[in-house]
N, C-alpha and C. Protein backbone atom coordinates (compact mmCIF):
# COMPACT_ATOMS: atom_id res chain seq x y z
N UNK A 1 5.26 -6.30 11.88
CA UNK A 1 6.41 -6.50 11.03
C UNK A 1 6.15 -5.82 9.67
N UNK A 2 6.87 -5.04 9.08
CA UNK A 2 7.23 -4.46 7.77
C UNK A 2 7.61 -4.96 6.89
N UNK A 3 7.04 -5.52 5.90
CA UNK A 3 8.33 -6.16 4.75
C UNK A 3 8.38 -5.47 3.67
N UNK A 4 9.48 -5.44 2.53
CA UNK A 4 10.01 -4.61 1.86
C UNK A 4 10.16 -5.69 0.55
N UNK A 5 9.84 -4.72 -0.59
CA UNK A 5 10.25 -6.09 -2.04
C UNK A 5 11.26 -5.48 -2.18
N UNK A 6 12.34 -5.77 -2.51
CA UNK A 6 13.41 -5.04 -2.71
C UNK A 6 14.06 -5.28 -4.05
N UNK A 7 13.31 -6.61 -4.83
CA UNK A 7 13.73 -6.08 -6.40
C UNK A 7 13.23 -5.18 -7.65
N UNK A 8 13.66 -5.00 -8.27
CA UNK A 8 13.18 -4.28 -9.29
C UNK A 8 11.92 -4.40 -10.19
N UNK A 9 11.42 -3.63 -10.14
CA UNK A 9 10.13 -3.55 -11.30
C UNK A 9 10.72 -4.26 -12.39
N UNK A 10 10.31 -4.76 -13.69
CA UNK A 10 9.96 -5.08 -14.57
C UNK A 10 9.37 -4.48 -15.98
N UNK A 11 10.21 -3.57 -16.23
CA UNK A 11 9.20 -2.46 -17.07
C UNK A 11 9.50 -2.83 -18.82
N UNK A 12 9.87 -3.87 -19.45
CA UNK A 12 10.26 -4.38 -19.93
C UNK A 12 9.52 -4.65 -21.25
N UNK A 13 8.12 -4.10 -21.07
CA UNK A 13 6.75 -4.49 -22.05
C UNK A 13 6.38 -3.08 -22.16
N UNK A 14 7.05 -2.30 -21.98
CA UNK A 14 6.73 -0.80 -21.77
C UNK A 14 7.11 -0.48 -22.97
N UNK A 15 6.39 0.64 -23.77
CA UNK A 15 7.49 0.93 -25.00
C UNK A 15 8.40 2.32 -24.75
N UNK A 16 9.59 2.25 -25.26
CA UNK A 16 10.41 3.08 -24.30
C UNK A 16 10.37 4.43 -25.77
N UNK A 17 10.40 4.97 -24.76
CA UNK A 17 10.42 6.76 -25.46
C UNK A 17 12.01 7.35 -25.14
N UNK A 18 12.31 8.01 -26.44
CA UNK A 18 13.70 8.45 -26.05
C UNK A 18 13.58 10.06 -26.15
N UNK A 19 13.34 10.98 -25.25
CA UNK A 19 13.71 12.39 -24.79
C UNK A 19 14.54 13.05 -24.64
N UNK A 20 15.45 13.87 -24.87
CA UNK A 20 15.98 14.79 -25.19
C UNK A 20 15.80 16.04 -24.22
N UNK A 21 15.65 15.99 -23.44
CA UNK A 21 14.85 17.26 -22.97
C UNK A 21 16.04 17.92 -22.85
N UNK A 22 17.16 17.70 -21.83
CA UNK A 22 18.48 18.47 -21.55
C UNK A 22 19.33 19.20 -22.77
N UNK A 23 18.83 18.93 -24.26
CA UNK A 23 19.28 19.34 -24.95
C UNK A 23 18.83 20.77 -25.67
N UNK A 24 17.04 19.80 -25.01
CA UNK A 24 16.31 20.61 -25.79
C UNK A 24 16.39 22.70 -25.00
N UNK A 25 16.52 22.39 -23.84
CA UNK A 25 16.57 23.48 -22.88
C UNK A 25 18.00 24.41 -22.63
N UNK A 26 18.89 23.42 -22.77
CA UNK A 26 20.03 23.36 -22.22
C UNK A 26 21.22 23.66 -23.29
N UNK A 27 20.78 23.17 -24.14
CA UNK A 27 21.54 23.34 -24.98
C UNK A 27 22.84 21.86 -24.95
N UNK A 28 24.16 21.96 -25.68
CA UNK A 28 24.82 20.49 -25.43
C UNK A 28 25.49 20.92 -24.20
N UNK A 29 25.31 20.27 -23.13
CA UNK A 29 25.91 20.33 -21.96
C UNK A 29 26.39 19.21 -21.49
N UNK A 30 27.20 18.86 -20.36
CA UNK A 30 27.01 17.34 -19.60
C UNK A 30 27.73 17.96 -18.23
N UNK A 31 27.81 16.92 -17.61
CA UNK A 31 27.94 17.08 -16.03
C UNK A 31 29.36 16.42 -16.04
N UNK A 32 29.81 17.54 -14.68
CA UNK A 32 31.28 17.03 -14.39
C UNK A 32 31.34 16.14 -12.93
N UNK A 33 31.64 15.12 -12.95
CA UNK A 33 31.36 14.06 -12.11
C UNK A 33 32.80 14.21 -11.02
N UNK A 34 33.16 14.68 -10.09
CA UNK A 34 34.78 14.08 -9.47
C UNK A 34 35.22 12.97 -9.58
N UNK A 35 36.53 12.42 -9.39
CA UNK A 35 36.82 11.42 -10.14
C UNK A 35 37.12 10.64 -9.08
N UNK A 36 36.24 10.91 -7.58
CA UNK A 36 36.88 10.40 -6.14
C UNK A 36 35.73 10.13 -5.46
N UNK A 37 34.89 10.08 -6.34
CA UNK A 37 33.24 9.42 -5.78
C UNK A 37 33.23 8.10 -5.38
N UNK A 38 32.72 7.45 -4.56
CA UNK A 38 32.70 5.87 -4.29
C UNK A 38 32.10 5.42 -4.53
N UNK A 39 31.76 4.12 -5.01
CA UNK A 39 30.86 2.95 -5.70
C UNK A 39 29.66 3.04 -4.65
N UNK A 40 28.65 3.17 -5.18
CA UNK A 40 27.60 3.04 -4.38
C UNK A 40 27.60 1.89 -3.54
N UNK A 41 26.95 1.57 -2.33
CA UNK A 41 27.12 0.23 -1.43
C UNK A 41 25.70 -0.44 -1.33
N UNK A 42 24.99 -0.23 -1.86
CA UNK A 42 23.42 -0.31 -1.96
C UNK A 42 22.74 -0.48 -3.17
N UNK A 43 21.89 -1.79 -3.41
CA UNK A 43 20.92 -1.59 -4.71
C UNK A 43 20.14 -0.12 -4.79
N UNK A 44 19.84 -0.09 -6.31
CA UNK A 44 19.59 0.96 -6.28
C UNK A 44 17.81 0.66 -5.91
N UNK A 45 17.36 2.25 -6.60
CA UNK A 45 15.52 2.29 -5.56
C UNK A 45 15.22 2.86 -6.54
N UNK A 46 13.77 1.84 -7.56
CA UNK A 46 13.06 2.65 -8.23
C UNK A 46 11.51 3.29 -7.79
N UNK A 47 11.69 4.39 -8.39
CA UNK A 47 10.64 4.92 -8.18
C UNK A 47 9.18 4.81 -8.74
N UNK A 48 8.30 4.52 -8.55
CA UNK A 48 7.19 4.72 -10.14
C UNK A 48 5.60 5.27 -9.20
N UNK A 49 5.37 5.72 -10.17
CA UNK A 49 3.74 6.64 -9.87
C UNK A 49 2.78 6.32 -10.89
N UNK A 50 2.10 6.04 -10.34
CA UNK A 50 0.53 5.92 -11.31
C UNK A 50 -0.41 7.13 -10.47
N UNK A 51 -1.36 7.88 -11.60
CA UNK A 51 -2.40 8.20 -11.19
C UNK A 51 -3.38 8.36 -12.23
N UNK A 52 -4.34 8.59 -11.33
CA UNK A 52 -5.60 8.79 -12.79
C UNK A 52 -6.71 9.59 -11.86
N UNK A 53 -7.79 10.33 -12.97
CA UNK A 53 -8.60 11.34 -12.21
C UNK A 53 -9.92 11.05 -12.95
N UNK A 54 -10.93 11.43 -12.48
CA UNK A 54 -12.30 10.79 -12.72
C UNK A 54 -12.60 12.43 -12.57
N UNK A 55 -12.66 13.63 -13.86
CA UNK A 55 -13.38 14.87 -13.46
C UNK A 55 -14.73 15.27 -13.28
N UNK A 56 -15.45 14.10 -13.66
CA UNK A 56 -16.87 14.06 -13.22
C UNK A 56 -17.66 13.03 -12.46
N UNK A 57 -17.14 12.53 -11.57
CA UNK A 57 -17.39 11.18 -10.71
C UNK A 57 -18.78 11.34 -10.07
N UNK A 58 -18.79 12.56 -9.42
CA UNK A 58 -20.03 12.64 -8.52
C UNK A 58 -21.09 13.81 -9.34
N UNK A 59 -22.28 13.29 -10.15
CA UNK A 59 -22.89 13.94 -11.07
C UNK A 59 -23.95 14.99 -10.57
N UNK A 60 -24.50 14.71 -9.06
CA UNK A 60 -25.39 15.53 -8.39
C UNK A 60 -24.52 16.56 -7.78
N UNK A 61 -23.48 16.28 -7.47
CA UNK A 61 -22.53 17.21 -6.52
C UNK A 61 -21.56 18.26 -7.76
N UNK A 62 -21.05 17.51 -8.94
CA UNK A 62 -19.99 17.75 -9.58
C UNK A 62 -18.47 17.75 -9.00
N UNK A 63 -18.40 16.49 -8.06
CA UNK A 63 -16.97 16.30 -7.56
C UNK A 63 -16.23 15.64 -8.34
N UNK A 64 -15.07 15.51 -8.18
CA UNK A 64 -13.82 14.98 -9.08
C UNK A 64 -13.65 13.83 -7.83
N UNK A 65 -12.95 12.72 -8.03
CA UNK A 65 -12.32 11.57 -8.02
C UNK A 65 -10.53 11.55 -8.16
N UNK A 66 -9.84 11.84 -7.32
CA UNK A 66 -8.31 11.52 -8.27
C UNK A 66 -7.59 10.47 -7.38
N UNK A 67 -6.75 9.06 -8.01
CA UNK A 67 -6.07 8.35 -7.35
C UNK A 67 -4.65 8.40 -7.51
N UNK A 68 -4.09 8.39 -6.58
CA UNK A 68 -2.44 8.23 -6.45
C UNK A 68 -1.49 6.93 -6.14
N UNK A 69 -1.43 6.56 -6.28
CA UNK A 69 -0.46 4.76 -6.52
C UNK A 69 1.48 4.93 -6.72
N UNK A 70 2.04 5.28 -5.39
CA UNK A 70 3.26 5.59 -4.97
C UNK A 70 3.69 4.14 -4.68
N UNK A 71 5.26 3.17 -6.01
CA UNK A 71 5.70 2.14 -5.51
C UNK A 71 7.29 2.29 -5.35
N UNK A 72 8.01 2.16 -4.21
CA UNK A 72 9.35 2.13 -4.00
C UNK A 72 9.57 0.67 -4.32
N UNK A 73 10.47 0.61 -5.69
CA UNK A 73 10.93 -0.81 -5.80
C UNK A 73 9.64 -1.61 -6.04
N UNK A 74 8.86 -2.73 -5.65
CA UNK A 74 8.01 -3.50 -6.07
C UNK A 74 6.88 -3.27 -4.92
N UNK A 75 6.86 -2.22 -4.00
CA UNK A 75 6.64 -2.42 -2.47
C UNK A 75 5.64 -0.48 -2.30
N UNK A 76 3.89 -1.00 -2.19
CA UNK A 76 2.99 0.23 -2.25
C UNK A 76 3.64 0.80 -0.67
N UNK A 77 3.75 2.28 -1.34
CA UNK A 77 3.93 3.45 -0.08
C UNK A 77 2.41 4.38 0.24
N UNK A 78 1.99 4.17 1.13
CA UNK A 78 1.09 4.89 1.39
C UNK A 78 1.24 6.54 1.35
């Protein structure tokens, strides 16, 4: 059996950064949406990634170390 968390992260203690990037590249633009799109029927799905890298882990060899930590919603993806 599979089970799934299906609520939302909590990111709430995070300090939030406000970016600009689309402006910065783009210049002032925005997107034209049709006006005949349908309400989504589904919670939505967050995404989040952690990683981190260890560039000197193995000191006789000189190997690197790197970890990857993929969560859909509250729920680890291998």
């Amino acid at each position: 059996m599979i089970s799934f968390r299906t609520c939302q992260p909590d990111f709430s203690e995070l300090p939030e950064f406000q970016f600009d990037c689309e402006a910065l590249v783009y210049g002032n633009v925005h997107e034209d949406n049709p006006k005949e799109v349908p309400k989504p029927l589904i919670n939505f799905v967050t995404l989040s990634h952690y990683d981190d890298a260890n560039l000197y882990h193995d000191m006789t060899l000189g190997c690197s170390v790197t970890g990857i930590f993929h969560l859909v919603n509250q729920t680890h993806i291998k």
